[in-house]
Protein backbone atom coordinates (compact mmCIF):
# COMPACT_ATOMS: atom_id res chain seq x y z
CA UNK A 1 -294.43 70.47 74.70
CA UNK A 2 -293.14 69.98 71.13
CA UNK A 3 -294.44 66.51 69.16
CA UNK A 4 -295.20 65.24 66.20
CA UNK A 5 -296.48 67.56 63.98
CA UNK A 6 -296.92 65.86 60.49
CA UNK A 7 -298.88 61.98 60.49
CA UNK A 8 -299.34 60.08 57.58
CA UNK A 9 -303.16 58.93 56.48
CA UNK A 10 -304.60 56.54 54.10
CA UNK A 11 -306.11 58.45 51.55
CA UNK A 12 -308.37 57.36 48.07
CA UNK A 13 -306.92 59.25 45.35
CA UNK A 14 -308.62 60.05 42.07
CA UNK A 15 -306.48 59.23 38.65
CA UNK A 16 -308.43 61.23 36.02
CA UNK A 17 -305.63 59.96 33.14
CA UNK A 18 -306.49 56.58 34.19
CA UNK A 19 -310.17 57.07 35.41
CA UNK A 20 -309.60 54.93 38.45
CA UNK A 21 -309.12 55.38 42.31
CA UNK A 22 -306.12 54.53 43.35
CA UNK A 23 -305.20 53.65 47.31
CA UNK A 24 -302.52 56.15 48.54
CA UNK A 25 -300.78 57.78 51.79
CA UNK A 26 -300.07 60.77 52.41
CA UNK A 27 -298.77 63.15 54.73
CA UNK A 28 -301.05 65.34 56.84
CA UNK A 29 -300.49 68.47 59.34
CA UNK A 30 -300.97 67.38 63.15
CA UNK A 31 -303.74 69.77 64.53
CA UNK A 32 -304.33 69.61 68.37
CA UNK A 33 -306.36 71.72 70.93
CA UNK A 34 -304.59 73.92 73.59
CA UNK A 35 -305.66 75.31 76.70
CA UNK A 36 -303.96 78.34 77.98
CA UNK A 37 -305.13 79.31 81.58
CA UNK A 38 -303.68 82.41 83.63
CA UNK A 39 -303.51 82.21 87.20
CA UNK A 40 -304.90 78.80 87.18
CA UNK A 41 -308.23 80.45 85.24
CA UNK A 42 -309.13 79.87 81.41
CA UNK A 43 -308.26 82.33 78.91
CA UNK A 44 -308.43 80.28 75.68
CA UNK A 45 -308.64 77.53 74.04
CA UNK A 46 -306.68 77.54 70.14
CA UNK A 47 -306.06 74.85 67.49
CA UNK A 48 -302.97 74.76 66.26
CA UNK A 49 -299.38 72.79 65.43
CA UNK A 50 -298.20 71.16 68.49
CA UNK A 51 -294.18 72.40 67.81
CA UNK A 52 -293.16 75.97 69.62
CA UNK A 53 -295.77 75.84 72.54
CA UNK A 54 -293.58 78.09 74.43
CA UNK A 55 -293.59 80.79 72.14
CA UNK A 56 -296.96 80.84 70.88
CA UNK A 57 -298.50 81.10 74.34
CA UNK A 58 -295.89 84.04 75.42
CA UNK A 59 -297.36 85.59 71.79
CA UNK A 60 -301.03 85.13 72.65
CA UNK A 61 -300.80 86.47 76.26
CA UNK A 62 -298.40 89.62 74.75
CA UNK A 63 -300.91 90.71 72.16
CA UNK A 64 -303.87 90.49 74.52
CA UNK A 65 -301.51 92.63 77.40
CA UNK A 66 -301.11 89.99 80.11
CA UNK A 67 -297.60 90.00 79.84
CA UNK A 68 -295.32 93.16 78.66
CA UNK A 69 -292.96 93.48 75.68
CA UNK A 70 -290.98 96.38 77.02
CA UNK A 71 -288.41 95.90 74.03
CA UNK A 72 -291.07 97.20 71.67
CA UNK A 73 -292.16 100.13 72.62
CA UNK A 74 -291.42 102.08 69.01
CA UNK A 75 -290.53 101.47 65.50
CA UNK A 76 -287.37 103.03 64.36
CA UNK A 77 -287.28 104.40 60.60
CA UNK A 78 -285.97 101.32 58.84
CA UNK A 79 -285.01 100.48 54.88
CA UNK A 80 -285.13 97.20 53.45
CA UNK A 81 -283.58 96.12 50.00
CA UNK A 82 -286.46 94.94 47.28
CA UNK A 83 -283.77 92.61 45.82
CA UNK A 84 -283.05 91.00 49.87
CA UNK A 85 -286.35 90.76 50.15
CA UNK A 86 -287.05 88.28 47.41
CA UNK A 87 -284.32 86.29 48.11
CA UNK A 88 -285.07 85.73 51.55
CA UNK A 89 -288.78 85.39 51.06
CA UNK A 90 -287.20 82.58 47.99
CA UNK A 91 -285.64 80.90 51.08
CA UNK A 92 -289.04 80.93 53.13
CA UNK A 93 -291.26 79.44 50.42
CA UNK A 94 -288.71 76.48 49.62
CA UNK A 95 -286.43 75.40 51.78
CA UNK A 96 -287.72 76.40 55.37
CA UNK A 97 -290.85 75.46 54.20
CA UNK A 98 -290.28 71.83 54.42
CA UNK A 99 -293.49 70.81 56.02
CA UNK A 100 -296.36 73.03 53.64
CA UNK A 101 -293.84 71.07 50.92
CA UNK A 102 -294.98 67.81 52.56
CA UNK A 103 -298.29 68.54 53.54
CA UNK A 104 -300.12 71.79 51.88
CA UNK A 105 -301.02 72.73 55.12
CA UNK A 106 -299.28 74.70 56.99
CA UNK A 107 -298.30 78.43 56.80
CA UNK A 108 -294.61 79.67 57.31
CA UNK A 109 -293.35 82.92 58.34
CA UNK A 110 -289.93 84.43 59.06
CA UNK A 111 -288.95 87.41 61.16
CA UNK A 112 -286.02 89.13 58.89
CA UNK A 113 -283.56 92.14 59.32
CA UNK A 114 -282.71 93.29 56.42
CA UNK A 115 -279.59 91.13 55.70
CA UNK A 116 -280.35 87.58 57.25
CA UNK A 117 -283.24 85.50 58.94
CA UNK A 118 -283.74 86.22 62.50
CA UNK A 119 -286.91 83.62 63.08
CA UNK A 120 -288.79 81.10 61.21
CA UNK A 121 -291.91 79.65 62.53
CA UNK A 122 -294.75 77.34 61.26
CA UNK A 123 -298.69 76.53 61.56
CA UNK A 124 -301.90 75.31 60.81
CA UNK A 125 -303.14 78.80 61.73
CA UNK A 126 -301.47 82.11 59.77
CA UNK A 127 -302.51 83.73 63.16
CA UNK A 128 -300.58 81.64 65.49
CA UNK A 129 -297.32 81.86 62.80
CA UNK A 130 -297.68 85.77 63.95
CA UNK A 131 -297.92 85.00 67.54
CA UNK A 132 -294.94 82.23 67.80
CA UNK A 133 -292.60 84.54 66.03
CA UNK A 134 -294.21 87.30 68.59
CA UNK A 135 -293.51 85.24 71.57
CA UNK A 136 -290.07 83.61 70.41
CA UNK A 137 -288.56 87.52 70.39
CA UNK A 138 -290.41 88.50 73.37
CA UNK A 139 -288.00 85.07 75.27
CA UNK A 140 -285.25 85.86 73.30
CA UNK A 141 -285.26 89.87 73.78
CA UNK A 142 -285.67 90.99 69.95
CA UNK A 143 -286.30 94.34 69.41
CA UNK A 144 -288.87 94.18 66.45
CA UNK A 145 -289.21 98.00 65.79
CA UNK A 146 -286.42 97.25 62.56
CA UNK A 147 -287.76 94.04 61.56
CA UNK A 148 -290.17 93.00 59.26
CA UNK A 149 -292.27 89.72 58.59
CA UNK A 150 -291.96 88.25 55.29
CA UNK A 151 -295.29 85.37 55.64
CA UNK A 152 -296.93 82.52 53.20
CA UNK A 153 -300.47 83.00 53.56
CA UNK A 154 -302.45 86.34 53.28
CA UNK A 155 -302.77 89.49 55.23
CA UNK A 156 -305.87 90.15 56.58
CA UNK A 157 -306.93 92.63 58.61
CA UNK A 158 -306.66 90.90 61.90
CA UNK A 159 -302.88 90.58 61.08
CA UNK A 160 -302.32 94.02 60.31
CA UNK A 161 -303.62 94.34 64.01
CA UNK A 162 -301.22 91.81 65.34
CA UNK A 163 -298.45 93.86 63.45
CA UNK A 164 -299.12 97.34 64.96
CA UNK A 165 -299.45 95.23 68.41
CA UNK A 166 -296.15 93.71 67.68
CA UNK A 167 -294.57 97.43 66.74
CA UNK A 168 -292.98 95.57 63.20
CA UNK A 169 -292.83 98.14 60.52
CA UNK A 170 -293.16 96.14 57.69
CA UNK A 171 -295.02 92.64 56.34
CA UNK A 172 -295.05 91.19 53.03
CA UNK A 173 -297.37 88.48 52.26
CA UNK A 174 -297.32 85.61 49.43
CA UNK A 175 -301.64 86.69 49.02
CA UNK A 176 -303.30 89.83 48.48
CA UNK A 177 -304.30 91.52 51.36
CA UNK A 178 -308.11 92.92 52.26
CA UNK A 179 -309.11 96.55 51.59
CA UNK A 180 -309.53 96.88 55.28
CA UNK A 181 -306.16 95.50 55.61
CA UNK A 182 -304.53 97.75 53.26
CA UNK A 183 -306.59 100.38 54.90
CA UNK A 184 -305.20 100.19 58.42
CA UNK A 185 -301.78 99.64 57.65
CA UNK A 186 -301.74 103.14 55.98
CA UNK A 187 -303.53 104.58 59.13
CA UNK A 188 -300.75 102.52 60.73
CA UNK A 189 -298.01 103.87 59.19
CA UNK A 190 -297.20 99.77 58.30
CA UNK A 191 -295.62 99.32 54.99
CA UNK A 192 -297.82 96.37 53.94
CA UNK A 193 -296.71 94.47 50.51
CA UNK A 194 -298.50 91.26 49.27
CA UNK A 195 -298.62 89.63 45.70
CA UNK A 196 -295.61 88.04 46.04
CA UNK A 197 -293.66 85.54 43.43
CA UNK A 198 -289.87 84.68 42.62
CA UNK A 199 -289.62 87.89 40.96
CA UNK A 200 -292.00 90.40 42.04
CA UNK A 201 -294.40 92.02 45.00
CA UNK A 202 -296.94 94.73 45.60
CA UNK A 203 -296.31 97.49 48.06
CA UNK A 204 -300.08 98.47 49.25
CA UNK A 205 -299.20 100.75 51.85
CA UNK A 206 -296.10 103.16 52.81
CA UNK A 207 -293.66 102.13 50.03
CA UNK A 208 -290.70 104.57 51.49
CA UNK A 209 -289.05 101.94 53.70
CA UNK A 210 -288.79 99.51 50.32
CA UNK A 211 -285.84 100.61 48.03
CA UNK A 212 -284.08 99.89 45.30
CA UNK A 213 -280.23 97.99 45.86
């Protein structure tokens, strides 16, 4: 169910050195319209990247409990370097990222245990990057109460819901999170970190599972 998921369009590009429009191409993110329907009945209809159908469906119907995740029934008590974060989140936001690098339109995110990338997954939608990497360790039996999801967009605070649904302990976003979001994830107990760069991030909520090398 995986296709094309980048096309390339004829575009009329503005030149403000040269104060001319110029004709270009360039390449755009595939968006396509998906029907999921349990027991032969409809249960939605999303937009999203048509790569990773499989998982993104199995994510969908877990966080809306049509299907179990037995594996995650708890988080365990889990420290994660600063210094491993940044380098793996360095990896996310260049070279995994090969289609936002292409198009600017697409978000990336990465499931991660502490010392290498478990995951990576990729769409138009932030929400469905949450889900795929949901439903991809739901088929391949990940426990996710260690893990953490290191993501390119912004946490808002309909992701800090899919987060405590998913059991993950801790997210860190490129974007500043909501006050809501931050909000919940300390009612949570989700260590929730956003702001990030090369060299830096923002812990927002429950910085004890963070630590120095």
């Amino acid at each position: 169910m995986n296709g094309d998921k980048i096309v390339v369009c004829d575009v009329v590009r503005y030149d403000v050195r040269k104060n001319i429009f110029v004709a270009d191409k360039k390449f755009v993110s595939v968006e396509k319209c998906f029907e999921i329907r349990v027991n032969g009945q409809p249960f939605k209809k999303i937009f999203c990247s048509p790569e990773d159908m499989e998982d993104l469906v199995v994510g969908l119907l877990a966080q809306a409990e049509k299907i179990p995740a037995a594996e995650n029934i708890s988080r365990s008590e889990v420290k994660f370097s600063a210094e491993k974060i940044l380098n793996c989140a360095d990896k996310l936001l260049g070279e995994l990222s090969t289609t936002h690098g292409k198009t600017n339109g697409v978000h990336s995110g990465i499931l991660f245990d502490g010392e290498k990338i478990l995951l990576h997954r990729e769409d138009i939608g932030r929400h469905n990057v949450f889900d795929k990497i949901f439903g991809a360790a739901i088929r391949q039996k990940i426990f996710l109460g260690d893990k953490m999801i290191i993501f390119s967009g912004r946490c808002s605070s309909e992701m800090i819901l899919k987060i405590f649904r998913m059991k993950i302990p801790v997210v860190v976003a490129k974007s500043v999170p909501t006050t809501h979001a931050i909000n919940l994830a300390k009612n949570f107990g989700i260590t929730l970190a956003g702001r990030l760069t090369a060299d830096s991030f923002c812990i927002y909520s429950n910085p004890e599972r963070i630590v120095l090398s």
